[in-house]
C-alpha atoms as a PDB file:
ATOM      1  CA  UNK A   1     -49.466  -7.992 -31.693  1.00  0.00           C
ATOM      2  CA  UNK A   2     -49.369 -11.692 -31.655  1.00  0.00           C
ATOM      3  CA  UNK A   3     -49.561 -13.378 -27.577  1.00  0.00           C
ATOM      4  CA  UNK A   4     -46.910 -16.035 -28.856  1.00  0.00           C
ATOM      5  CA  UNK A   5     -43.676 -16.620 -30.178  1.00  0.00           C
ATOM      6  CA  UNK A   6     -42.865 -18.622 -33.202  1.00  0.00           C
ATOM      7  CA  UNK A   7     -42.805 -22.128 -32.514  1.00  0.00           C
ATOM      8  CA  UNK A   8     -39.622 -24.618 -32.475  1.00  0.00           C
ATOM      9  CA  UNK A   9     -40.942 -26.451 -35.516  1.00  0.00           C
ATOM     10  CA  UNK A  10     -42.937 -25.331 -38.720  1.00  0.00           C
ATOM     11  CA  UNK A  11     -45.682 -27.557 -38.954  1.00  0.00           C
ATOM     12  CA  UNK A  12     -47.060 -25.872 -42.573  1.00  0.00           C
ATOM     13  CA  UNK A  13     -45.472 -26.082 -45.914  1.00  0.00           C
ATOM     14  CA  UNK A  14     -44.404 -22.390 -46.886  1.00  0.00           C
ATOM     15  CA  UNK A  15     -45.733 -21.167 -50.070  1.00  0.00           C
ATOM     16  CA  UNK A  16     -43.671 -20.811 -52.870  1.00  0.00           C
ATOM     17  CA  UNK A  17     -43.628 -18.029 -56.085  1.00  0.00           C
ATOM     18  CA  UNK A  18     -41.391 -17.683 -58.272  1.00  0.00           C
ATOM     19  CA  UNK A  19     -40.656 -14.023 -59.982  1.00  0.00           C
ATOM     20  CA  UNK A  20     -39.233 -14.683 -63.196  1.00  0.00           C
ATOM     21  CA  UNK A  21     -36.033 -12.888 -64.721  1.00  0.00           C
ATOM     22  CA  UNK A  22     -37.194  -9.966 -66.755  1.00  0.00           C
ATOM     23  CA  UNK A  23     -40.196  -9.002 -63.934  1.00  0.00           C
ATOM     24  CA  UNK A  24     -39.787  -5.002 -63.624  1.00  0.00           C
ATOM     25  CA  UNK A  25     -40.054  -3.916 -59.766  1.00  0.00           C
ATOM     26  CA  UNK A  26     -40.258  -0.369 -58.608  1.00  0.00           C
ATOM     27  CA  UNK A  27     -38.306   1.115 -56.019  1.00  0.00           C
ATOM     28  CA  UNK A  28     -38.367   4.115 -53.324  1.00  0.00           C
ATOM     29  CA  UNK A  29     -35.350   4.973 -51.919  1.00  0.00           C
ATOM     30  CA  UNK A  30     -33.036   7.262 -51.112  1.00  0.00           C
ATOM     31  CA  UNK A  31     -31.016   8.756 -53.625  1.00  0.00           C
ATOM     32  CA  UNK A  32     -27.825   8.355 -52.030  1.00  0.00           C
ATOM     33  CA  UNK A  33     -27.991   4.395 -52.403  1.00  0.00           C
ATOM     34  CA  UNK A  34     -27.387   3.366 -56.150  1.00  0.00           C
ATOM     35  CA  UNK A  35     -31.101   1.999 -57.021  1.00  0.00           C
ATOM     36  CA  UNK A  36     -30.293  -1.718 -57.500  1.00  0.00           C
ATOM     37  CA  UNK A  37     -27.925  -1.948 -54.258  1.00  0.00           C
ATOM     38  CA  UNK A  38     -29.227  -3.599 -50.978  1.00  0.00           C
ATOM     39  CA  UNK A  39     -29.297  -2.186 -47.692  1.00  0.00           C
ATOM     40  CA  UNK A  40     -26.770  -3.272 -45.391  1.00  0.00           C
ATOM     41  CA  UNK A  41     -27.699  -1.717 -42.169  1.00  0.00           C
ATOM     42  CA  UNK A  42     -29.697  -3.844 -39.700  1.00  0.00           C
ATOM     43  CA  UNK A  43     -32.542  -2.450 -37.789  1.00  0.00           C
ATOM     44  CA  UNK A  44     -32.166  -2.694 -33.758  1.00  0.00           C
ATOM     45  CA  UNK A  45     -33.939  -5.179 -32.978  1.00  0.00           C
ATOM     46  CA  UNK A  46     -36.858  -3.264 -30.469  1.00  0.00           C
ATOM     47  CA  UNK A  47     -36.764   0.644 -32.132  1.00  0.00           C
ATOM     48  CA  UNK A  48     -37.230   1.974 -35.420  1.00  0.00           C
ATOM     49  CA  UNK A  49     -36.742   0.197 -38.841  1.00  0.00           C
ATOM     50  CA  UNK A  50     -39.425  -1.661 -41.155  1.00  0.00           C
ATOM     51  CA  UNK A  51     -41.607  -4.565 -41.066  1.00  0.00           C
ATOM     52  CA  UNK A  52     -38.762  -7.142 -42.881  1.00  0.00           C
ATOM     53  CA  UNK A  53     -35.944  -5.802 -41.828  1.00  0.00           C
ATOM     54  CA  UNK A  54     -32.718  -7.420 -41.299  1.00  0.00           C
ATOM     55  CA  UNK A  55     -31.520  -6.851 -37.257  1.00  0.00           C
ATOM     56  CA  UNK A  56     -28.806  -8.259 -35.006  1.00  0.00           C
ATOM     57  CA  UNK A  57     -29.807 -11.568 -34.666  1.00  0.00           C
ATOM     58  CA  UNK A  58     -30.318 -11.928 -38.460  1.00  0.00           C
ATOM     59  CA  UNK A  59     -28.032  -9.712 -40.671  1.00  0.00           C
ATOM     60  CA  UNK A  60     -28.788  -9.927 -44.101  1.00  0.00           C
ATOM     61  CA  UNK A  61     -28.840  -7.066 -46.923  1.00  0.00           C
ATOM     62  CA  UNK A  62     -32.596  -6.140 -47.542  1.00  0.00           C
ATOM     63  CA  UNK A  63     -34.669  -4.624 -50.289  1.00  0.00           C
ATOM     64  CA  UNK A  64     -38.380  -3.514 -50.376  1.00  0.00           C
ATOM     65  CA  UNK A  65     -40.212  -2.977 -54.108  1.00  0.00           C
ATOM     66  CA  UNK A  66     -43.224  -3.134 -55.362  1.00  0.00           C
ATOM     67  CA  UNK A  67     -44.678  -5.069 -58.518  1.00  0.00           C
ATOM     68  CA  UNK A  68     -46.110  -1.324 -59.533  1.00  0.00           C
ATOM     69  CA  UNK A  69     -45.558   2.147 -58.666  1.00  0.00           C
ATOM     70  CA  UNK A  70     -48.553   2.635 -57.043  1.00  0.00           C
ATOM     71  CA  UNK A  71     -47.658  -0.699 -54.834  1.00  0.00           C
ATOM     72  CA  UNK A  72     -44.206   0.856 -54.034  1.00  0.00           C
ATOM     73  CA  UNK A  73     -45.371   4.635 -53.217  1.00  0.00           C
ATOM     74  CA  UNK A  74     -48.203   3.868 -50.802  1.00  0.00           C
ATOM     75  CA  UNK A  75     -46.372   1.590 -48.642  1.00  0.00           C
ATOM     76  CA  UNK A  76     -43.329   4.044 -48.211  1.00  0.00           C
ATOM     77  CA  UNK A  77     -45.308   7.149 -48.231  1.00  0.00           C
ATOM     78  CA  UNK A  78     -48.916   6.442 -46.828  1.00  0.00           C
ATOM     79  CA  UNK A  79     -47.249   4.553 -44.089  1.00  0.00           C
ATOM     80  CA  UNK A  80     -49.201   5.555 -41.052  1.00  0.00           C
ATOM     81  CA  UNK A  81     -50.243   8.707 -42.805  1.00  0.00           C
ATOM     82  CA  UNK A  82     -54.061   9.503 -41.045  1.00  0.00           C
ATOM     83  CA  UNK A  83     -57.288  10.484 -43.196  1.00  0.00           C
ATOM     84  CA  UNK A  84     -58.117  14.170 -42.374  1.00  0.00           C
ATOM     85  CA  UNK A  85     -61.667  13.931 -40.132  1.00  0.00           C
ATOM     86  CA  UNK A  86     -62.732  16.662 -42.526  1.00  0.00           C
ATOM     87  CA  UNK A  87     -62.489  15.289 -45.373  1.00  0.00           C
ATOM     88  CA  UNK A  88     -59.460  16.805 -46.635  1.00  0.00           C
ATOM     89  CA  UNK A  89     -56.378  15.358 -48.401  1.00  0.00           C
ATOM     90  CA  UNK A  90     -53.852  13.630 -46.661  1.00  0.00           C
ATOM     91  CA  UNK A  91     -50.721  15.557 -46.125  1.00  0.00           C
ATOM     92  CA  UNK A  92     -47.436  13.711 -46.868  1.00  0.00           C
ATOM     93  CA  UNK A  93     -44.482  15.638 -45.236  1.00  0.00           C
ATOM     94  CA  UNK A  94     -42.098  17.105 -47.553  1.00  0.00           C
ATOM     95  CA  UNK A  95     -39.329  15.704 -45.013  1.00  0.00           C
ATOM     96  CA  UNK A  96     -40.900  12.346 -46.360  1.00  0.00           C
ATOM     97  CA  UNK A  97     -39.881  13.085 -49.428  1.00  0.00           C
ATOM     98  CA  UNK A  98     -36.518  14.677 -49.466  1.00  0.00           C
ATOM     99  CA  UNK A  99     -33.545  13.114 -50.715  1.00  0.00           C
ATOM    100  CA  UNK A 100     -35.811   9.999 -52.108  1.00  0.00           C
ATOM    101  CA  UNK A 101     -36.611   8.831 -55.773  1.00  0.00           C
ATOM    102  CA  UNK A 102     -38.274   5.848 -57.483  1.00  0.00           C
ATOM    103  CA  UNK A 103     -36.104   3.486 -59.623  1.00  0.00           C
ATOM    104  CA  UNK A 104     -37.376   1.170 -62.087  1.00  0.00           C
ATOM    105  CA  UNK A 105     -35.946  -2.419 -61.948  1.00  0.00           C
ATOM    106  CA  UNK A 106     -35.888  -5.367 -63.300  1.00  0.00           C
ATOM    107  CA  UNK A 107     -34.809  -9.241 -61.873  1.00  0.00           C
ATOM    108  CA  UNK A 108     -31.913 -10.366 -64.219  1.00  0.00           C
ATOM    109  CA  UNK A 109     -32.586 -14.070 -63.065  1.00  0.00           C
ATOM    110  CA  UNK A 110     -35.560 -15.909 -61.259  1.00  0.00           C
ATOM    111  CA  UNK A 111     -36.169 -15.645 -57.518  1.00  0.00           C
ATOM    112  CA  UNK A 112     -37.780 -17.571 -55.407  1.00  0.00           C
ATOM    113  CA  UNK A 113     -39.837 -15.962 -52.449  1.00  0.00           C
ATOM    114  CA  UNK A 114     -42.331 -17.243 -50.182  1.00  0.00           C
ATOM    115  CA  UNK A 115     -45.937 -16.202 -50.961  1.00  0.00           C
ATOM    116  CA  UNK A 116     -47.896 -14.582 -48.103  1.00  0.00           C
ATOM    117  CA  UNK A 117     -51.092 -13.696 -50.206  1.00  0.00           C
ATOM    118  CA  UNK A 118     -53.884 -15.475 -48.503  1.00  0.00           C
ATOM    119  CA  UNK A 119     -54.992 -16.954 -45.165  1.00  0.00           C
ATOM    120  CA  UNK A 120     -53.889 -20.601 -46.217  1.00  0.00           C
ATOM    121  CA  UNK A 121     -50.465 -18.816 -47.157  1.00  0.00           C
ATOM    122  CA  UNK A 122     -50.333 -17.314 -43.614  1.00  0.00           C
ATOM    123  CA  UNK A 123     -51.214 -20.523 -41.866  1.00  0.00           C
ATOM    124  CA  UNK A 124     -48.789 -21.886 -43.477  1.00  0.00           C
ATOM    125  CA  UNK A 125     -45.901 -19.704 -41.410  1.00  0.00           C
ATOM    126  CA  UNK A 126     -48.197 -20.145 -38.269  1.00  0.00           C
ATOM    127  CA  UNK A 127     -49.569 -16.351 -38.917  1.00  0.00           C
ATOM    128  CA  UNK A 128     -52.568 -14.339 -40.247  1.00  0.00           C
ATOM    129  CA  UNK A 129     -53.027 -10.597 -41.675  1.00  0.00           C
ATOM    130  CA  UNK A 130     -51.191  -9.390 -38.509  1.00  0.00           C
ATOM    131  CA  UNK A 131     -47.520  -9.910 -39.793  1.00  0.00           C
ATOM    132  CA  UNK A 132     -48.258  -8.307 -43.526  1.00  0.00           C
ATOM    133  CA  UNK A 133     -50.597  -5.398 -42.272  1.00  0.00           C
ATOM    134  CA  UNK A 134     -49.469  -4.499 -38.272  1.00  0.00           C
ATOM    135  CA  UNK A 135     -48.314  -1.170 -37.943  1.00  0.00           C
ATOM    136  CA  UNK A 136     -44.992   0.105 -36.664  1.00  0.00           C
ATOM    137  CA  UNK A 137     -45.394  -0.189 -33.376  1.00  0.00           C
ATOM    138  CA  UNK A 138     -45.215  -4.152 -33.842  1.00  0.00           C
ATOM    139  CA  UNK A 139     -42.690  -3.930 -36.548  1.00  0.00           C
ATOM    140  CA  UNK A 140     -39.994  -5.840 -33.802  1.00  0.00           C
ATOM    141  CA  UNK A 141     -42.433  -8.634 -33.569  1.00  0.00           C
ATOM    142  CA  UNK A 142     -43.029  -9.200 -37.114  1.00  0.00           C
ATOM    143  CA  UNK A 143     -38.522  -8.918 -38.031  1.00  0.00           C
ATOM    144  CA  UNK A 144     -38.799 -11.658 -35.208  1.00  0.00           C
ATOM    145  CA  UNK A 145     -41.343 -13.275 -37.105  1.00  0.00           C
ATOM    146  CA  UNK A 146     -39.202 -12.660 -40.350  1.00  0.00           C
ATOM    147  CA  UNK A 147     -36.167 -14.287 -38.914  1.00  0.00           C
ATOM    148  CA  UNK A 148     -38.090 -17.671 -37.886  1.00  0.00           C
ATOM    149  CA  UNK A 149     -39.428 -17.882 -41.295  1.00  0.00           C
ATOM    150  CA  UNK A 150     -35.869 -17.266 -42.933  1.00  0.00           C
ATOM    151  CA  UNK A 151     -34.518 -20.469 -40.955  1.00  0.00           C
ATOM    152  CA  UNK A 152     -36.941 -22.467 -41.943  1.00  0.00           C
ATOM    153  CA  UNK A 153     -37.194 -21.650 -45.572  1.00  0.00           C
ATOM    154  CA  UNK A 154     -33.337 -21.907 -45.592  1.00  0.00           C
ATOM    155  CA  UNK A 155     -32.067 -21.764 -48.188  1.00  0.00           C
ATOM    156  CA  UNK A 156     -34.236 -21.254 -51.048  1.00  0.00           C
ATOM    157  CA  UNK A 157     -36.665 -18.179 -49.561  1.00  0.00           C
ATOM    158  CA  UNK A 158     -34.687 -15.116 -51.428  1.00  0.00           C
ATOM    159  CA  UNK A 159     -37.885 -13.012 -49.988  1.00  0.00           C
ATOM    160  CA  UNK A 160     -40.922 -12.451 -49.136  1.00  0.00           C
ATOM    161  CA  UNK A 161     -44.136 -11.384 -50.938  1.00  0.00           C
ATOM    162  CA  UNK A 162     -47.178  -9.752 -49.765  1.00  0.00           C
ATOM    163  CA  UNK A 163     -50.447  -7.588 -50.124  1.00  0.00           C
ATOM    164  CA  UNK A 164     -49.783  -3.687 -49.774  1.00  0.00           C
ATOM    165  CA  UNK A 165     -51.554  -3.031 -46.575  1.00  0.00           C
ATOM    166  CA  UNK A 166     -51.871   0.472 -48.302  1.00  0.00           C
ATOM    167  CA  UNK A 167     -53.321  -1.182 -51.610  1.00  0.00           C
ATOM    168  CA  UNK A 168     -54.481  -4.600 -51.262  1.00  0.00           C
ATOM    169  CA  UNK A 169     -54.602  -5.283 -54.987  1.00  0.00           C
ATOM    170  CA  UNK A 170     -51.023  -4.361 -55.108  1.00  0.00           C
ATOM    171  CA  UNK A 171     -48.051  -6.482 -53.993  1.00  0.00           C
ATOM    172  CA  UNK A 172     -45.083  -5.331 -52.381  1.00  0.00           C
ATOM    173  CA  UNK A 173     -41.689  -7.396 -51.453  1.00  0.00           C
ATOM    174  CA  UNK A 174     -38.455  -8.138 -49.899  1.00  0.00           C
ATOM    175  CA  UNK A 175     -35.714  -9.433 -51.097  1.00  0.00           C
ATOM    176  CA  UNK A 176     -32.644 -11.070 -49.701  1.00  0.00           C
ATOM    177  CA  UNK A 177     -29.189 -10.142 -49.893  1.00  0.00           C
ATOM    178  CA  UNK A 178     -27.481 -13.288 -48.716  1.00  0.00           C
ATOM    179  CA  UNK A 179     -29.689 -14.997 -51.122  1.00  0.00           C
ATOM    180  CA  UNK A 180     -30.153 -13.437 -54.125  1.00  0.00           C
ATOM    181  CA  UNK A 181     -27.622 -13.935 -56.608  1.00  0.00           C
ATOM    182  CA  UNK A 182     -24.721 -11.133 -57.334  1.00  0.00           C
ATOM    183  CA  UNK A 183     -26.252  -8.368 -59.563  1.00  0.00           C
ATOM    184  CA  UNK A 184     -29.473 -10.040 -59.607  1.00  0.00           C
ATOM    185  CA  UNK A 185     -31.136  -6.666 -59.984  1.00  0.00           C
ATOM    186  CA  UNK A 186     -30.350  -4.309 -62.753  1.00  0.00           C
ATOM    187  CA  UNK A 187     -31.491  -1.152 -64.062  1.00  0.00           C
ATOM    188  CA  UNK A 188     -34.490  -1.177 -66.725  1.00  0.00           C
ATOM    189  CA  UNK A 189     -32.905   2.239 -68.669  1.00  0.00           C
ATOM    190  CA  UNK A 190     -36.097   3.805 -67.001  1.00  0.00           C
ATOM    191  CA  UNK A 191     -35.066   7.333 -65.741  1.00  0.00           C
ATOM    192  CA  UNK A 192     -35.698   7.603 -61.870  1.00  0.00           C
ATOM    193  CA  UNK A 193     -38.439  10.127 -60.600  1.00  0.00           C
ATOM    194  CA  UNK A 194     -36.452  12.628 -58.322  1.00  0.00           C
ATOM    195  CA  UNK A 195     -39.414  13.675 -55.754  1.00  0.00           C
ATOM    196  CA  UNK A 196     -37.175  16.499 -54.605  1.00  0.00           C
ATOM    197  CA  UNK A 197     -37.382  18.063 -58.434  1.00  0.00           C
ATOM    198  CA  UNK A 198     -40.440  19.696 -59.833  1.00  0.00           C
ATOM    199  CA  UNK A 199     -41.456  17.100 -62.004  1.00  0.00           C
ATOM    200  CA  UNK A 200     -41.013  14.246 -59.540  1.00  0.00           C
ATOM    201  CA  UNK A 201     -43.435  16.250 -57.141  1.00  0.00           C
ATOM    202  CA  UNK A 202     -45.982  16.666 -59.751  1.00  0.00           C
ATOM    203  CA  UNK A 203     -45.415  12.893 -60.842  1.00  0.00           C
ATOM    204  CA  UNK A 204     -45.786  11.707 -56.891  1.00  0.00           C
ATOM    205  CA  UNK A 205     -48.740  14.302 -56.477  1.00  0.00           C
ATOM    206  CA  UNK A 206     -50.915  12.214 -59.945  1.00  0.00           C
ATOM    207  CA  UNK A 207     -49.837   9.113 -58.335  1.00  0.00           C
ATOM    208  CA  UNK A 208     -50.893  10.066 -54.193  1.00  0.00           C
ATOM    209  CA  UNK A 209     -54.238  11.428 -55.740  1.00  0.00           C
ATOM    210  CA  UNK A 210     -56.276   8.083 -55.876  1.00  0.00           C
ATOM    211  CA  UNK A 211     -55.099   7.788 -52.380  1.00  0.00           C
ATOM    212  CA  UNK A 212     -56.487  10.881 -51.366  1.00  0.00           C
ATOM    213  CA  UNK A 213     -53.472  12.033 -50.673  1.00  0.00           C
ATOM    214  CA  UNK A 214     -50.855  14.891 -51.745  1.00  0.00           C
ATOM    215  CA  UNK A 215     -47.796  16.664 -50.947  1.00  0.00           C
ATOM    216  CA  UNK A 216     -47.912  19.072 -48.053  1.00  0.00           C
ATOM    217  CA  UNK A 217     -47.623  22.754 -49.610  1.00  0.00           C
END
Protein backbone atom coordinates (compact mmCIF):
# COMPACT_ATOMS: atom_id res chain seq x y z
CA UNK A 1 0.00 0.00 0.00
CA UNK A 2 0.98 3.50 -0.70
CA UNK A 3 3.05 5.42 2.70
CA UNK A 4 0.99 8.67 1.75
CA UNK A 5 -2.19 10.18 1.36
CA UNK A 6 -3.39 12.03 -1.63
CA UNK A 7 -2.21 15.40 -1.69
CA UNK A 8 -4.33 18.81 -1.22
CA UNK A 9 -3.69 19.78 -4.83
CA UNK A 10 -3.34 17.74 -8.18
CA UNK A 11 -0.33 18.87 -9.67
CA UNK A 12 -0.84 16.47 -13.11
CA UNK A 13 -3.36 16.88 -15.79
CA UNK A 14 -5.70 13.68 -15.62
CA UNK A 15 -5.97 11.77 -18.73
CA UNK A 16 -8.88 11.86 -20.66
CA UNK A 17 -10.83 8.95 -23.07
CA UNK A 18 -13.69 9.16 -24.38
CA UNK A 19 -15.98 5.81 -25.00
CA UNK A 20 -18.18 6.59 -27.71
CA UNK A 21 -22.08 5.84 -27.81
CA UNK A 22 -22.58 2.51 -29.45
CA UNK A 23 -19.20 0.88 -27.52
CA UNK A 24 -20.59 -2.70 -26.28
CA UNK A 25 -19.32 -3.42 -22.54
CA UNK A 26 -19.75 -6.70 -20.80
CA UNK A 27 -21.02 -7.17 -17.50
CA UNK A 28 -20.88 -9.74 -14.38
CA UNK A 29 -23.33 -9.39 -12.00
CA UNK A 30 -25.77 -10.67 -10.09
CA UNK A 31 -28.87 -11.64 -11.53
CA UNK A 32 -31.06 -10.03 -9.17
CA UNK A 33 -29.91 -6.41 -10.39
CA UNK A 34 -31.46 -5.62 -13.91
CA UNK A 35 -28.05 -5.67 -16.11
CA UNK A 36 -27.88 -1.97 -17.08
CA UNK A 37 -28.81 -0.63 -13.40
CA UNK A 38 -26.03 0.80 -11.07
CA UNK A 39 -25.23 -0.22 -7.73
CA UNK A 40 -26.38 1.87 -5.06
CA UNK A 41 -24.87 0.42 -2.01
CA UNK A 42 -21.62 1.98 -0.74
CA UNK A 43 -18.82 -0.09 0.48
CA UNK A 44 -17.68 0.66 4.30
CA UNK A 45 -15.12 2.47 3.99
CA UNK A 46 -12.19 -0.06 5.86
CA UNK A 47 -13.96 -3.85 5.14
CA UNK A 48 -15.07 -5.58 2.21
CA UNK A 49 -16.18 -4.09 -1.20
CA UNK A 50 -14.06 -3.48 -4.54
CA UNK A 51 -11.25 -1.49 -5.70
CA UNK A 52 -13.69 1.70 -7.08
CA UNK A 53 -16.23 1.50 -4.98
CA UNK A 54 -18.46 4.16 -3.86
CA UNK A 55 -18.29 4.43 0.38
CA UNK A 56 -19.53 6.88 2.99
CA UNK A 57 -17.58 9.68 2.33
CA UNK A 58 -18.34 9.47 -1.43
CA UNK A 59 -21.78 7.94 -2.36
CA UNK A 60 -22.23 7.55 -5.82
CA UNK A 61 -23.98 4.58 -7.88
CA UNK A 62 -21.11 2.38 -9.39
CA UNK A 63 -20.64 -0.01 -12.25
CA UNK A 64 -17.67 -2.31 -13.21
CA UNK A 65 -17.48 -3.80 -17.12
CA UNK A 66 -15.18 -4.79 -19.22
CA UNK A 67 -14.43 -3.78 -22.99
CA UNK A 68 -14.57 -7.87 -23.59
CA UNK A 69 -15.75 -10.85 -21.91
CA UNK A 70 -12.65 -12.15 -21.18
CA UNK A 71 -11.73 -8.51 -19.54
CA UNK A 72 -14.98 -8.72 -17.45
CA UNK A 73 -14.73 -12.57 -16.26
CA UNK A 74 -11.15 -12.57 -15.01
CA UNK A 75 -11.38 -9.61 -12.92
CA UNK A 76 -14.65 -10.84 -11.11
CA UNK A 77 -13.77 -14.41 -11.07
CA UNK A 78 -9.86 -14.83 -10.98
CA UNK A 79 -9.86 -12.23 -8.32
CA UNK A 80 -7.35 -13.52 -5.86
CA UNK A 81 -7.92 -17.00 -7.16
CA UNK A 82 -4.13 -18.86 -6.49
CA UNK A 83 -2.27 -21.07 -9.25
CA UNK A 84 -2.29 -24.72 -7.98
CA UNK A 85 1.72 -25.47 -6.99
CA UNK A 86 1.07 -28.63 -8.98
CA UNK A 87 0.25 -27.54 -11.84
CA UNK A 88 -3.32 -28.06 -11.81
CA UNK A 89 -6.28 -25.85 -12.83
CA UNK A 90 -7.44 -23.20 -10.82
CA UNK A 91 -10.60 -23.90 -8.99
CA UNK A 92 -13.27 -21.14 -9.09
CA UNK A 93 -15.89 -21.79 -6.29
CA UNK A 94 -19.24 -22.59 -7.44
CA UNK A 95 -20.43 -20.09 -4.54
CA UNK A 96 -18.54 -17.61 -6.95
CA UNK A 97 -20.73 -18.26 -9.36
CA UNK A 98 -24.20 -18.62 -8.07
CA UNK A 99 -26.84 -16.28 -8.67
CA UNK A 100 -24.42 -14.26 -11.28
CA UNK A 101 -24.64 -13.80 -15.18
CA UNK A 102 -22.90 -11.74 -17.88
CA UNK A 103 -24.91 -9.01 -19.72
CA UNK A 104 -23.97 -7.51 -22.87
CA UNK A 105 -24.18 -3.66 -23.05
CA UNK A 106 -23.86 -1.01 -24.90
CA UNK A 107 -23.22 3.12 -24.04
CA UNK A 108 -26.31 4.92 -25.60
CA UNK A 109 -24.25 8.27 -25.49
CA UNK A 110 -20.44 9.17 -25.06
CA UNK A 111 -18.67 9.09 -21.70
CA UNK A 112 -15.95 10.56 -20.61
CA UNK A 113 -13.54 8.65 -18.13
CA UNK A 114 -10.16 9.24 -17.02
CA UNK A 115 -7.51 6.97 -18.61
CA UNK A 116 -5.23 5.07 -16.19
CA UNK A 117 -3.36 2.96 -18.92
CA UNK A 118 0.24 3.85 -18.53
CA UNK A 119 2.81 5.19 -16.05
CA UNK A 120 2.50 8.88 -17.45
CA UNK A 121 -1.40 8.27 -16.94
CA UNK A 122 -0.71 7.26 -13.29
CA UNK A 123 1.60 10.14 -12.58
CA UNK A 124 -0.74 12.07 -13.64
CA UNK A 125 -3.23 11.20 -10.41
CA UNK A 126 0.04 11.15 -8.25
CA UNK A 127 -0.04 7.08 -8.48
CA UNK A 128 1.61 4.05 -10.20
CA UNK A 129 0.46 0.25 -10.90
CA UNK A 130 -0.43 0.05 -7.16
CA UNK A 131 -4.01 1.65 -7.37
CA UNK A 132 -5.10 -0.47 -10.74
CA UNK A 133 -3.40 -3.86 -9.67
CA UNK A 134 -3.28 -3.92 -5.42
CA UNK A 135 -5.14 -6.62 -4.08
CA UNK A 136 -8.03 -6.57 -1.64
CA UNK A 137 -6.45 -6.10 1.24
CA UNK A 138 -5.64 -2.38 0.05
CA UNK A 139 -8.90 -2.00 -1.68
CA UNK A 140 -9.81 0.97 1.29
CA UNK A 141 -6.75 2.79 0.21
CA UNK A 142 -7.29 2.76 -3.39
CA UNK A 143 -11.72 3.93 -2.85
CA UNK A 144 -9.71 6.68 -0.86
CA UNK A 145 -7.63 7.15 -3.72
CA UNK A 146 -10.85 6.97 -5.98
CA UNK A 147 -12.60 9.66 -4.08
CA UNK A 148 -9.56 12.28 -4.38
CA UNK A 149 -9.49 11.69 -8.00
CA UNK A 150 -13.41 12.15 -8.35
CA UNK A 151 -13.02 15.80 -6.76
CA UNK A 152 -10.63 16.76 -8.81
CA UNK A 153 -11.90 15.55 -12.10
CA UNK A 154 -15.28 17.09 -11.03
CA UNK A 155 -17.35 17.12 -13.04
CA UNK A 156 -16.55 15.63 -16.25
CA UNK A 157 -14.74 12.08 -14.95
CA UNK A 158 -18.03 9.70 -15.48
CA UNK A 159 -15.27 6.79 -14.65
CA UNK A 160 -12.42 5.33 -14.64
CA UNK A 161 -10.48 3.07 -17.06
CA UNK A 162 -7.82 0.63 -16.53
CA UNK A 163 -5.64 -2.53 -17.39
CA UNK A 164 -7.22 -5.93 -16.07
CA UNK A 165 -4.72 -6.82 -13.48
CA UNK A 166 -6.03 -10.38 -14.46
CA UNK A 167 -5.41 -9.65 -18.32
CA UNK A 168 -3.28 -6.80 -19.04
CA UNK A 169 -4.28 -6.57 -22.69
CA UNK A 170 -7.78 -6.24 -21.55
CA UNK A 171 -9.44 -3.14 -20.06
CA UNK A 172 -11.86 -3.06 -17.44
CA UNK A 173 -13.98 0.11 -15.99
CA UNK A 174 -16.12 2.04 -13.74
CA UNK A 175 -18.62 4.06 -14.30
CA UNK A 176 -20.41 6.77 -12.43
CA UNK A 177 -23.83 7.04 -11.39
CA UNK A 178 -24.05 10.68 -10.43
CA UNK A 179 -22.42 11.30 -13.68
CA UNK A 180 -23.50 9.39 -16.30
CA UNK A 181 -26.48 10.46 -17.96
CA UNK A 182 -30.12 8.74 -17.20
CA UNK A 183 -30.32 5.42 -19.17
CA UNK A 184 -26.98 5.89 -20.51
CA UNK A 185 -26.58 2.13 -20.66
CA UNK A 186 -28.92 -0.08 -22.53
CA UNK A 187 -29.25 -3.55 -23.44
CA UNK A 188 -27.49 -4.80 -26.82
CA UNK A 189 -30.56 -7.66 -27.46
CA UNK A 190 -27.57 -10.04 -26.53
CA UNK A 191 -29.06 -12.87 -24.32
CA UNK A 192 -27.23 -12.95 -20.84
CA UNK A 193 -25.05 -16.11 -19.96
CA UNK A 194 -26.75 -17.56 -16.73
CA UNK A 195 -23.51 -19.28 -15.00
CA UNK A 196 -25.92 -21.06 -12.68
CA UNK A 197 -27.51 -22.97 -15.99
CA UNK A 198 -25.73 -25.67 -17.87
CA UNK A 199 -24.83 -23.79 -20.73
CA UNK A 200 -23.56 -20.73 -18.89
CA UNK A 201 -21.13 -23.18 -16.96
CA UNK A 202 -19.88 -24.69 -20.06
CA UNK A 203 -19.69 -21.07 -21.69
CA UNK A 204 -17.65 -19.70 -18.35
CA UNK A 205 -15.61 -23.08 -18.31
CA UNK A 206 -14.28 -22.20 -22.62
CA UNK A 207 -13.80 -18.78 -21.44
CA UNK A 208 -11.68 -19.62 -17.69
CA UNK A 209 -9.62 -22.17 -19.85
CA UNK A 210 -6.90 -19.74 -21.27
CA UNK A 211 -6.65 -18.72 -17.72
CA UNK A 212 -5.94 -21.98 -16.55
CA UNK A 213 -8.72 -21.98 -14.77
CA UNK A 214 -12.24 -23.88 -14.41
CA UNK A 215 -15.20 -24.43 -12.39
CA UNK A 216 -14.78 -26.44 -9.23
CA UNK A 217 -16.63 -29.94 -9.84
Amino acid sequence: MPHYQPPEAMAGTPAKATLGAGTVLYRVHGSHRPAAAFNPRPAHCLYGGGRFDSTGCDAYGYLYAGLSPESAVSETLLHSLPFDPAGGARLVPRAAVAGRRLSVLRLTAAVDVVSLLTGPELAAVHQDSWLVQAESRDYPYTRDWAHWIRRHTEPWAQGFLWSSKRDPGERALVLFGDRCPPDALAATGDEAVDFDGPGGRAWLDSVLLPYQARLAP
